[in-house]
Each structure stands twice: as structure tokens, then as C-alpha cells.
C-alpha atoms as a PDB file:
ATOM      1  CA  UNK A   1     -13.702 -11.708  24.240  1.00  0.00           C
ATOM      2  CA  UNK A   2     -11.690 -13.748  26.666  1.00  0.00           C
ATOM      3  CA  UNK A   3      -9.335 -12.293  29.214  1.00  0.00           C
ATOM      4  CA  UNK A   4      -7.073 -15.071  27.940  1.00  0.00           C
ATOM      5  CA  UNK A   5      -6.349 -15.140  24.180  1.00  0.00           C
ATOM      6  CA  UNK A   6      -5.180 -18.132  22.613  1.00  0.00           C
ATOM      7  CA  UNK A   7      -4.148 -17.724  18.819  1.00  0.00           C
ATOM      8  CA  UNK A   8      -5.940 -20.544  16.592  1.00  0.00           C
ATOM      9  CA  UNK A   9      -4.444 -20.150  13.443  1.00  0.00           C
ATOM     10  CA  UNK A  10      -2.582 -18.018  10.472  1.00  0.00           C
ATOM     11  CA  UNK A  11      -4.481 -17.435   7.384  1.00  0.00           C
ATOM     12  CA  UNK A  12      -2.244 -16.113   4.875  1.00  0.00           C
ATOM     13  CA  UNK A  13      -3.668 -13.929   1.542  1.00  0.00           C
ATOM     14  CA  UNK A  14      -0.953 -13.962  -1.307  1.00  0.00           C
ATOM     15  CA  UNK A  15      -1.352 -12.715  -4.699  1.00  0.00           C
ATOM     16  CA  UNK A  16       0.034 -10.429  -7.124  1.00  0.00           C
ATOM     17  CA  UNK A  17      -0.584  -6.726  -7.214  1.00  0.00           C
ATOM     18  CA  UNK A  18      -0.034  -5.139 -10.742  1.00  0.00           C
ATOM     19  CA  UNK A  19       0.422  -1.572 -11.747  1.00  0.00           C
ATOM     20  CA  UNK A  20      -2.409  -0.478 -14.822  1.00  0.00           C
ATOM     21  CA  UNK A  21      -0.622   3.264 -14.938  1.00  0.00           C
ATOM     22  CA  UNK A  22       2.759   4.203 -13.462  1.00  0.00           C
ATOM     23  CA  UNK A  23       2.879   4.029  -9.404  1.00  0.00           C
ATOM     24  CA  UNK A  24       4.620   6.244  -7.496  1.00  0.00           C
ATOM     25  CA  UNK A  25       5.591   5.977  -2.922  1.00  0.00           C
ATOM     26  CA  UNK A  26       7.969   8.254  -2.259  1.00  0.00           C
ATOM     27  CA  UNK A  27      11.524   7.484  -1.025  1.00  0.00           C
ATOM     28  CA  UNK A  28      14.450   9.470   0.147  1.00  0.00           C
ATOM     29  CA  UNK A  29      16.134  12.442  -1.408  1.00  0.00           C
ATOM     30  CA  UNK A  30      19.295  11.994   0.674  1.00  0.00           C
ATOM     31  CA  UNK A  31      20.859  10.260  -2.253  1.00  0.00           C
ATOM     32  CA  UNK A  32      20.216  12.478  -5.558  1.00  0.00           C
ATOM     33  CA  UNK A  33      22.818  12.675  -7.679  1.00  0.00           C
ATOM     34  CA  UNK A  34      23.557  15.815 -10.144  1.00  0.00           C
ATOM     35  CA  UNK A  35      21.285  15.554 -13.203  1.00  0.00           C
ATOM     36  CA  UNK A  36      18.888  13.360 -10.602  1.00  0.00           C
ATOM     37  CA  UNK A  37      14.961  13.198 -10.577  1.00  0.00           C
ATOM     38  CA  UNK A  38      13.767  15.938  -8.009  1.00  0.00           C
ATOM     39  CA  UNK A  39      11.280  13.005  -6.559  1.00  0.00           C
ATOM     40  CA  UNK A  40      12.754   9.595  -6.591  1.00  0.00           C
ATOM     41  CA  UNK A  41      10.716   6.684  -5.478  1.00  0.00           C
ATOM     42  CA  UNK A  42      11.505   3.745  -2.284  1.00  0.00           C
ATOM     43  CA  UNK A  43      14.098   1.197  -3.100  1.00  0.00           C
ATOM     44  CA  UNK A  44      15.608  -1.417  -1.100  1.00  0.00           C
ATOM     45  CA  UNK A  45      18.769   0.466  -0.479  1.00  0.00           C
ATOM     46  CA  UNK A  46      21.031  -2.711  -1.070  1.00  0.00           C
ATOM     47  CA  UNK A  47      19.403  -3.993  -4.335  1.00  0.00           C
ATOM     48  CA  UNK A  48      18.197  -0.576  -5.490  1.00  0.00           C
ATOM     49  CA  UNK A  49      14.952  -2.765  -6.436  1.00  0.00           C
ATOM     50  CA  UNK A  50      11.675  -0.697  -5.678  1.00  0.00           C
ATOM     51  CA  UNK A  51       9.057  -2.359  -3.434  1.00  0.00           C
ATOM     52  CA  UNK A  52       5.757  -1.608  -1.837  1.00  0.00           C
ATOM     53  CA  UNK A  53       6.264  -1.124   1.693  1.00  0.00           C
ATOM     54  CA  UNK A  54       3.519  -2.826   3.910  1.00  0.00           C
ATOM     55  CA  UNK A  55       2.937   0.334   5.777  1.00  0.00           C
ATOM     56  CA  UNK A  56       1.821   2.073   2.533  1.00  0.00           C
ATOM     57  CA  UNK A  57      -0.283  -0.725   1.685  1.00  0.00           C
ATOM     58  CA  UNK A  58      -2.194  -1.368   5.433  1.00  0.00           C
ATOM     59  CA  UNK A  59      -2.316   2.523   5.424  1.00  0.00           C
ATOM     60  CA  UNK A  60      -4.423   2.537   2.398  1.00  0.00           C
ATOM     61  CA  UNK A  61      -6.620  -0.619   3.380  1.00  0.00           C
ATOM     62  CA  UNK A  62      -7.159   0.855   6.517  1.00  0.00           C
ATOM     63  CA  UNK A  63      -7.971   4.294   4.940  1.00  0.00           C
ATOM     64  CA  UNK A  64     -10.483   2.446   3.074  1.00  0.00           C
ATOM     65  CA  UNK A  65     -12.176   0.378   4.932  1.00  0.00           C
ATOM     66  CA  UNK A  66     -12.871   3.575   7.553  1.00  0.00           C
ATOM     67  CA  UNK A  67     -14.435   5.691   4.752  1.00  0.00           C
ATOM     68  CA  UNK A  68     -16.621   2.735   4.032  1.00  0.00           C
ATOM     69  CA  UNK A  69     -17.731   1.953   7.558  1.00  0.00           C
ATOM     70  CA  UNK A  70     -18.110   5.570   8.464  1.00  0.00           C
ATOM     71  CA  UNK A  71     -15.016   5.811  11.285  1.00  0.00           C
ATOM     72  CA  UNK A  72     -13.155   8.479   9.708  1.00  0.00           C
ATOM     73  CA  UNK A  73     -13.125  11.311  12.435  1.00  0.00           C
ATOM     74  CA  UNK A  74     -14.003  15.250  11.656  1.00  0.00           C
ATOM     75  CA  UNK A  75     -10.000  16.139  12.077  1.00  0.00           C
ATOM     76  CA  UNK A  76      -9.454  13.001   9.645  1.00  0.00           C
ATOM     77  CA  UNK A  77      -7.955  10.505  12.249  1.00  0.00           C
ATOM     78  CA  UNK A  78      -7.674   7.174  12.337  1.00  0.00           C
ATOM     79  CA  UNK A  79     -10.133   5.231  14.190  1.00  0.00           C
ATOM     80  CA  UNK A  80      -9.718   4.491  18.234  1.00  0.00           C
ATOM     81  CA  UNK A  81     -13.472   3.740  19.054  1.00  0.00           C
ATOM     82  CA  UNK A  82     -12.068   0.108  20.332  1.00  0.00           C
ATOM     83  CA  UNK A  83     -15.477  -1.304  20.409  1.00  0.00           C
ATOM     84  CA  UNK A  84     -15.518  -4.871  20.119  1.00  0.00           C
ATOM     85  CA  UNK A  85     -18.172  -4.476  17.023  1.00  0.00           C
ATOM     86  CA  UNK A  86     -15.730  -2.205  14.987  1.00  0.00           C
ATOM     87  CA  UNK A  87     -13.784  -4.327  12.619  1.00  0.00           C
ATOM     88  CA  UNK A  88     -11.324  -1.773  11.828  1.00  0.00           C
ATOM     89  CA  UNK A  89     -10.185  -1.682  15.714  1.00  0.00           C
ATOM     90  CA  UNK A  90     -10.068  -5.258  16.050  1.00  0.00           C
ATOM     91  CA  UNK A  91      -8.445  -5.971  12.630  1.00  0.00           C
ATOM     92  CA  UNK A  92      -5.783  -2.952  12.461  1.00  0.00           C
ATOM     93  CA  UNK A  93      -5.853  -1.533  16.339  1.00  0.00           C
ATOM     94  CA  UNK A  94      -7.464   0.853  17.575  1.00  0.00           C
ATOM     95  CA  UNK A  95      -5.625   4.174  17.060  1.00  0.00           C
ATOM     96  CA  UNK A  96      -3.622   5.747  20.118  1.00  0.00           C
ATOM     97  CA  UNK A  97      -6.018   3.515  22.854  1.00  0.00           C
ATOM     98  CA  UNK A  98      -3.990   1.045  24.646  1.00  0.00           C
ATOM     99  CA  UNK A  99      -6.904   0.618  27.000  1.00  0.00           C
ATOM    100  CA  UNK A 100      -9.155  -2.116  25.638  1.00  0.00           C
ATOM    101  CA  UNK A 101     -10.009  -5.635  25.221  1.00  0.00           C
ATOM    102  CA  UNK A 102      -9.607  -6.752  21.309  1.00  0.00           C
ATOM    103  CA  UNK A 103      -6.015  -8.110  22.084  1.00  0.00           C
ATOM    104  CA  UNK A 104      -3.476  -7.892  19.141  1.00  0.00           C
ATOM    105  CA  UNK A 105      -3.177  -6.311  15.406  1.00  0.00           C
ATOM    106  CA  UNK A 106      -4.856  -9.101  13.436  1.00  0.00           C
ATOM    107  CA  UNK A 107      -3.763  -7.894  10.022  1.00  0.00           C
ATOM    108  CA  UNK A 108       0.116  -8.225   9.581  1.00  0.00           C
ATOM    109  CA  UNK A 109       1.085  -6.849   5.787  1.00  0.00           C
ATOM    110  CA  UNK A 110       4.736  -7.868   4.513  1.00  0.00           C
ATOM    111  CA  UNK A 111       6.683  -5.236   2.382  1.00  0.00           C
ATOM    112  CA  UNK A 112       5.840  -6.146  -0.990  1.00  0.00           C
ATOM    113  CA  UNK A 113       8.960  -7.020  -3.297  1.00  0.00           C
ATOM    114  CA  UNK A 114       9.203  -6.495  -7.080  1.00  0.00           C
ATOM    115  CA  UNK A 115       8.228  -9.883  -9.131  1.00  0.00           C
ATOM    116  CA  UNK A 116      11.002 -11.807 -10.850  1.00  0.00           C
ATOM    117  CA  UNK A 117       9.128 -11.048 -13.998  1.00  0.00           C
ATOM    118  CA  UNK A 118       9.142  -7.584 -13.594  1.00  0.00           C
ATOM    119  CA  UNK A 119      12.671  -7.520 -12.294  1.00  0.00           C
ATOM    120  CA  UNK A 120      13.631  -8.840 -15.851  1.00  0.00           C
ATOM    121  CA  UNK A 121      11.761  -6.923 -17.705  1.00  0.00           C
ATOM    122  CA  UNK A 122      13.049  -3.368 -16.123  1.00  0.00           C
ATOM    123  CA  UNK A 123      16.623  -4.272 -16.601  1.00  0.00           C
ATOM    124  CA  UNK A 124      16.745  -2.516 -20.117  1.00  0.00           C
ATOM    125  CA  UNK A 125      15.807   0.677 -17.939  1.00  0.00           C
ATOM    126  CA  UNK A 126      19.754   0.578 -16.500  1.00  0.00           C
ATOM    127  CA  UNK A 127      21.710   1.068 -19.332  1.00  0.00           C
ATOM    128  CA  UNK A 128      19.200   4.719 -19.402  1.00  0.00           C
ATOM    129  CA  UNK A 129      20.897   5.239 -15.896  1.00  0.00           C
ATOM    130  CA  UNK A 130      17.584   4.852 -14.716  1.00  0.00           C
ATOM    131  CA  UNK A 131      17.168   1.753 -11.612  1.00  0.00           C
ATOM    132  CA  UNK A 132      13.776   0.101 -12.036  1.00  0.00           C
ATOM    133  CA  UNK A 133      11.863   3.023 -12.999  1.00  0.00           C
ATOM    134  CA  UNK A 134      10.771   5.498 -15.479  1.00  0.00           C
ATOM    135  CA  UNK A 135      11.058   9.410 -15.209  1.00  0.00           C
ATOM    136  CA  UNK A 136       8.086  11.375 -15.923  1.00  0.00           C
ATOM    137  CA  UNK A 137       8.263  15.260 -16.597  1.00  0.00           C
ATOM    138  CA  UNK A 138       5.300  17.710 -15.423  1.00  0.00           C
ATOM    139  CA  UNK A 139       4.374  21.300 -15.736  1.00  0.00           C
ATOM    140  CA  UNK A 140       1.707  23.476 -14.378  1.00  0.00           C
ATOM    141  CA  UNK A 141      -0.522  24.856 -16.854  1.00  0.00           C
ATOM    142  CA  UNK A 142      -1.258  29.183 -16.389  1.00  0.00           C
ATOM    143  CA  UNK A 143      -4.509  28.873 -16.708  1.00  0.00           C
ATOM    144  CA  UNK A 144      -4.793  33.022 -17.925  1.00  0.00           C
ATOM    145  CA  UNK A 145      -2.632  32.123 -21.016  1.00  0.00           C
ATOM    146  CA  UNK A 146      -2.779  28.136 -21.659  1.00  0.00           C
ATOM    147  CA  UNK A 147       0.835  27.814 -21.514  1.00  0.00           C
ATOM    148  CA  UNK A 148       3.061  25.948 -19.592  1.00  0.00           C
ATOM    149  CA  UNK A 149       3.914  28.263 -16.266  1.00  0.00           C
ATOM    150  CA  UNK A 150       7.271  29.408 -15.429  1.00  0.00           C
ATOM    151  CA  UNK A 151       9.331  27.566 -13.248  1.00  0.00           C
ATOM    152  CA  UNK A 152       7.238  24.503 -12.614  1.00  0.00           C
ATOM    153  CA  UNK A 153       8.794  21.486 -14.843  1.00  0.00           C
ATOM    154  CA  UNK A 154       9.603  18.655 -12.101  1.00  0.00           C
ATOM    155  CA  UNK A 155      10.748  15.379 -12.600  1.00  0.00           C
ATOM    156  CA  UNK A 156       9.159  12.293 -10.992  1.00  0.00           C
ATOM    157  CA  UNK A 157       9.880   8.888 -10.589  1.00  0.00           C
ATOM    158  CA  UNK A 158       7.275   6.276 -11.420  1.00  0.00           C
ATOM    159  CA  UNK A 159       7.049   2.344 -11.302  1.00  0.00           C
ATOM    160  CA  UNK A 160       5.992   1.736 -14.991  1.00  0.00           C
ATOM    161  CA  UNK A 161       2.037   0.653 -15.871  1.00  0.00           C
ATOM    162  CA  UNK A 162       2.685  -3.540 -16.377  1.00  0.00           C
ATOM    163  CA  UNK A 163       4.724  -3.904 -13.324  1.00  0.00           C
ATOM    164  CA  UNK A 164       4.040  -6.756 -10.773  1.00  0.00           C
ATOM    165  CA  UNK A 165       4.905  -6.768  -7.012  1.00  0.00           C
ATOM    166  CA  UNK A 166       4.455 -10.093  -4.975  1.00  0.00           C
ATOM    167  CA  UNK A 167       1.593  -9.643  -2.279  1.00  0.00           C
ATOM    168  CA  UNK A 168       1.691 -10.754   1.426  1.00  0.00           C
ATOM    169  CA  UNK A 169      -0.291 -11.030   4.044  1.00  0.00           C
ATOM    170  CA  UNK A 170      -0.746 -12.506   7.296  1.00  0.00           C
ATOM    171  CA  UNK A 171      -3.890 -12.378   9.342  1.00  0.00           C
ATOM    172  CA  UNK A 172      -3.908 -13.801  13.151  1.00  0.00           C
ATOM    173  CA  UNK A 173      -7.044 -15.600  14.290  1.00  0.00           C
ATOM    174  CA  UNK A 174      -7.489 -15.751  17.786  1.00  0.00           C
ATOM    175  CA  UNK A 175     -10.355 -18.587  19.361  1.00  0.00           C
ATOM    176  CA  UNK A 176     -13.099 -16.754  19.433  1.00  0.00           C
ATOM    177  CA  UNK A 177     -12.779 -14.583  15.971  1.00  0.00           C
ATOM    178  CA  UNK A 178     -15.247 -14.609  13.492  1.00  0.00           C
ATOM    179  CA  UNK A 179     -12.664 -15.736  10.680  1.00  0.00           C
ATOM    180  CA  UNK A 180     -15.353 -15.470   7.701  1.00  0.00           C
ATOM    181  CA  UNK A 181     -16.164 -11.490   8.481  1.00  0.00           C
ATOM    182  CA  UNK A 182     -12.390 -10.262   9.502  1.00  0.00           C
ATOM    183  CA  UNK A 183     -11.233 -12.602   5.971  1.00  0.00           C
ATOM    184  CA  UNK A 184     -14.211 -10.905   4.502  1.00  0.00           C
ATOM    185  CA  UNK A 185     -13.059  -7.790   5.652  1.00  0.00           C
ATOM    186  CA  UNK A 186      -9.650  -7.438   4.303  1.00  0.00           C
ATOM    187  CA  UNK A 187     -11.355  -8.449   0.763  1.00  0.00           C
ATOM    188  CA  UNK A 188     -13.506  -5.793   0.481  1.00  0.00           C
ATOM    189  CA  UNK A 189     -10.097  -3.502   1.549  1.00  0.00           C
ATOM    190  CA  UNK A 190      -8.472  -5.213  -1.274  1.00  0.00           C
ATOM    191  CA  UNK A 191     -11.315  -4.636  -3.680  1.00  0.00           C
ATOM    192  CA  UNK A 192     -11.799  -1.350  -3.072  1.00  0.00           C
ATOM    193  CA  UNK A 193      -8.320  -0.624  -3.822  1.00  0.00           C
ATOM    194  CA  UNK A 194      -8.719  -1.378  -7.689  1.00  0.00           C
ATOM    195  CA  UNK A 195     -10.992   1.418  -7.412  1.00  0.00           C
ATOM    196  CA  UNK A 196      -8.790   3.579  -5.635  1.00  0.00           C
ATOM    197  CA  UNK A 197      -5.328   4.118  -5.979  1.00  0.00           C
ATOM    198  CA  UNK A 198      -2.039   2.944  -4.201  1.00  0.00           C
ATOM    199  CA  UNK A 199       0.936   5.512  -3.593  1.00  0.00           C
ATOM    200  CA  UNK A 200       0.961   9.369  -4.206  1.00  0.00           C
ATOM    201  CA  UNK A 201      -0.983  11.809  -7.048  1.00  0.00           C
ATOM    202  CA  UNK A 202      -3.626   9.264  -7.854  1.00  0.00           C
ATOM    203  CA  UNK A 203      -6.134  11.849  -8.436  1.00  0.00           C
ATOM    204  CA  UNK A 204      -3.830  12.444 -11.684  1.00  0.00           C
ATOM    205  CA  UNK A 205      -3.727   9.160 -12.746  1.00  0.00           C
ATOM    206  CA  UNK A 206      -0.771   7.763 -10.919  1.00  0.00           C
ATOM    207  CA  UNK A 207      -1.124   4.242  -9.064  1.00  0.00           C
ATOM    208  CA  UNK A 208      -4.307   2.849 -10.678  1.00  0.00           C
ATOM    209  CA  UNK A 209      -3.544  -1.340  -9.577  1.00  0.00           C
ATOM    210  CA  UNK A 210      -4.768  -4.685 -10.003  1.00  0.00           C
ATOM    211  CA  UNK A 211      -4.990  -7.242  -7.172  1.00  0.00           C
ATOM    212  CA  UNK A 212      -4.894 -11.135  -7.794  1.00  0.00           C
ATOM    213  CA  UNK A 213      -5.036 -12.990  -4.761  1.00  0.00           C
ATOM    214  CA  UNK A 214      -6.007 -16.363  -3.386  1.00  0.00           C
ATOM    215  CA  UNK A 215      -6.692 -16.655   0.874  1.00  0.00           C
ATOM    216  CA  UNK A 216      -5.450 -20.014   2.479  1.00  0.00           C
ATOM    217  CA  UNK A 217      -4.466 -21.452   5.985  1.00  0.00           C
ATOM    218  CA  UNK A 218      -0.689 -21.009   6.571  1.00  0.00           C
ATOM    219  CA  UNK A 219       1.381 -23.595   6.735  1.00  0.00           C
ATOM    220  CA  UNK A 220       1.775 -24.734  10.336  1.00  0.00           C
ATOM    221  CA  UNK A 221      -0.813 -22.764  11.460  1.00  0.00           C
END
């Protein structure tokens, strides 16, 4: 790459990213009211709207994409190789190496607000005292007796299965960047996703998603 980077363009991926069982990223516990859920979920603290915040979703991509090319380290850390063939380096940053020569981030991911559509359709859920969400109970099975075990009921917020959030993201292409295999990139991360899961206890069913998205050049760019 040149010593001199000069950005070419803005391609921007938008879409919609829809829940097929309840979703759950974690938010603050600051303020719980009496009678609250023991594990509320992120809202915008002025609207009280829940959102997907674009550090949960590059997190996952990221996550991803290193399992599939192999550049998840023995301790689990992110990738910091910073070889100019690793795509994950060049696309997300290398992890903690500020010595190297792929120049900035590529992939910038906006927080991901609720959908109109969905903001109508949860309404119903505050007259329940409930903002945006449903509340699901669980319990931890004994497994000596089959019952439920003693002092494990917890409540958890969820975003309800059916819910749509409005999907962002920009991607910088400097002269000199294979566009194609970076665009190509970020689609696989975004396919592999539907497979996956997006926010906390997936391995128990919990955010299961859908992504519809189209990949054009930004306006201005």
C-alpha cells in the first residue's frame, strides 16, 4: 500500500435486520425500578426505544469472520497479525498494533435504530408497563429431581421474534483497495450471522436474525 492514502469512495450497505426469536444486548441496571426485570435490555435513554448498538454488531461480524479465516488466537483474542493479506486487519484494525501499514478502520457500523414499523407495533407493550419489550421468566432445572431448582427464577428482557431494526453501514475505500473482496467480505460476515446469533444466550435460542440488505455507492462519495 501507499505511504500516502487517498480515500476513493463510500460504499454504504443498508438493509433491515429482523428478529426470528426474541433478541436480547444487555443494558444498564442503574435504573430498575421495584417490581423491575433483574436483566433489562439497551435503550436510547431519551426515547426509551431499544436499538442495536454498532459495537455489538461489528463485534459479532468480526467474531465471525476470524473463526472462519482461522485468526482467532489460543487465549481467544482478537486478531493483530496486521499483514496486508489479512482482511480482518485491514477491514476492522488490527487489534492493539498501532505499528503497521493498512491505514484506517474500513468498516464503520452505525447503531442500529428500531424500524418505524416495529415502533408501532410495540406500543401496545406500554400500557403492560413494559417499554418496547417483552419479559421472559427462566428457571434452572435440578437435574437429580426434574423440578424447577430453588432460587433460580430470573426475569429477562427480550426484543420480541418479528421485530425490525434499520441496518447501517459504511465501508471506506481507499485507491488501491480491492473493493469486490473487502464488499465481499462483510457479506459473508453478514451471512454468517443468520446462522449465528446476535446479542446474549443464543445457544438457548435467543437472537436467531434475518438480514436484508442491498450494497450501493454513497451519495457523494
Amino acid at each position: 500500500m501507499a505511504s500516502s492514502l487517498k480515500l476513493k469512495k463510500h460504499v454504504v450497505i443498508t438493509g433491515t435486520l429482523t428478529c426470528k426469536t426474541g433478541m436480547r444486548i444487555g443494558g444498564s441496571k442503574d435504573d430498575i425500578e421495584i417490581g423491575g426485570t433483574d436483566n433489562p435490555i439497551i435503550r436510547d435513554p431519551v426515547t426509551r426505544l431499544p436499538y442495536i448498538p454498532g459495537s455489538s454488531l461489528k463485534g459479532k461480524l468480526r467474531s465471525l469472520l476470524e473463526y472462519k479465516e482461522g485468526k482467532v488466537g489460543s487465549d481467544g483474542a482478537p486478531c493483530g497479525c496486521g499483514q496486508p493479506t489479512c482482511q480482518v486487519c485491514r477491514i476492522f484494525g488490527p487489534h492493539k498494533k498501532t505499528d503497521h501499514g493498512l491505514g484506517p478502520t474500513r468498516i464503520i457500523v452505525r447503531d442500529a435504530p428500531l424500524s418505524e414499523e416495529s415502533r408501532a407495533a410495540l406500543e401496545p407493550l406500554l400500557e403492560q408497563g413494559i417499554d418496547y419489550a417483552e419479559v421472559k421468566r427462566e428457571n434452572w432445572i435440578d437435574r437429580r429431581t426434574g423440578v424447577a431448582g430453588k432460587g433460580g427464577l430470573r426475569t429477562q428482557e427480550r426484543v420480541p421474534a418479528g421485530t425490525k431494526f434499520d441496518l447501517t453501514i459504511h465501508v471506506r475505500l481507499f485507491e488501491g483497495d480491492d473493493e469486490k473482496g473487502i464488499i465481499g467480505f462483510i457479506e459473508q460476515g453478514l451471512k454468517g450471522l443468520e446462522k449465528e446469533y446476535l446479542g446474549g444466550s443464543g445457544t438457548r435460542g435467543y437472537g436467531w436474525v434475518d438480514v436484508d440488505y442491498t450494497v450501493r455507492k454513497a451519495n457523494g462519495a
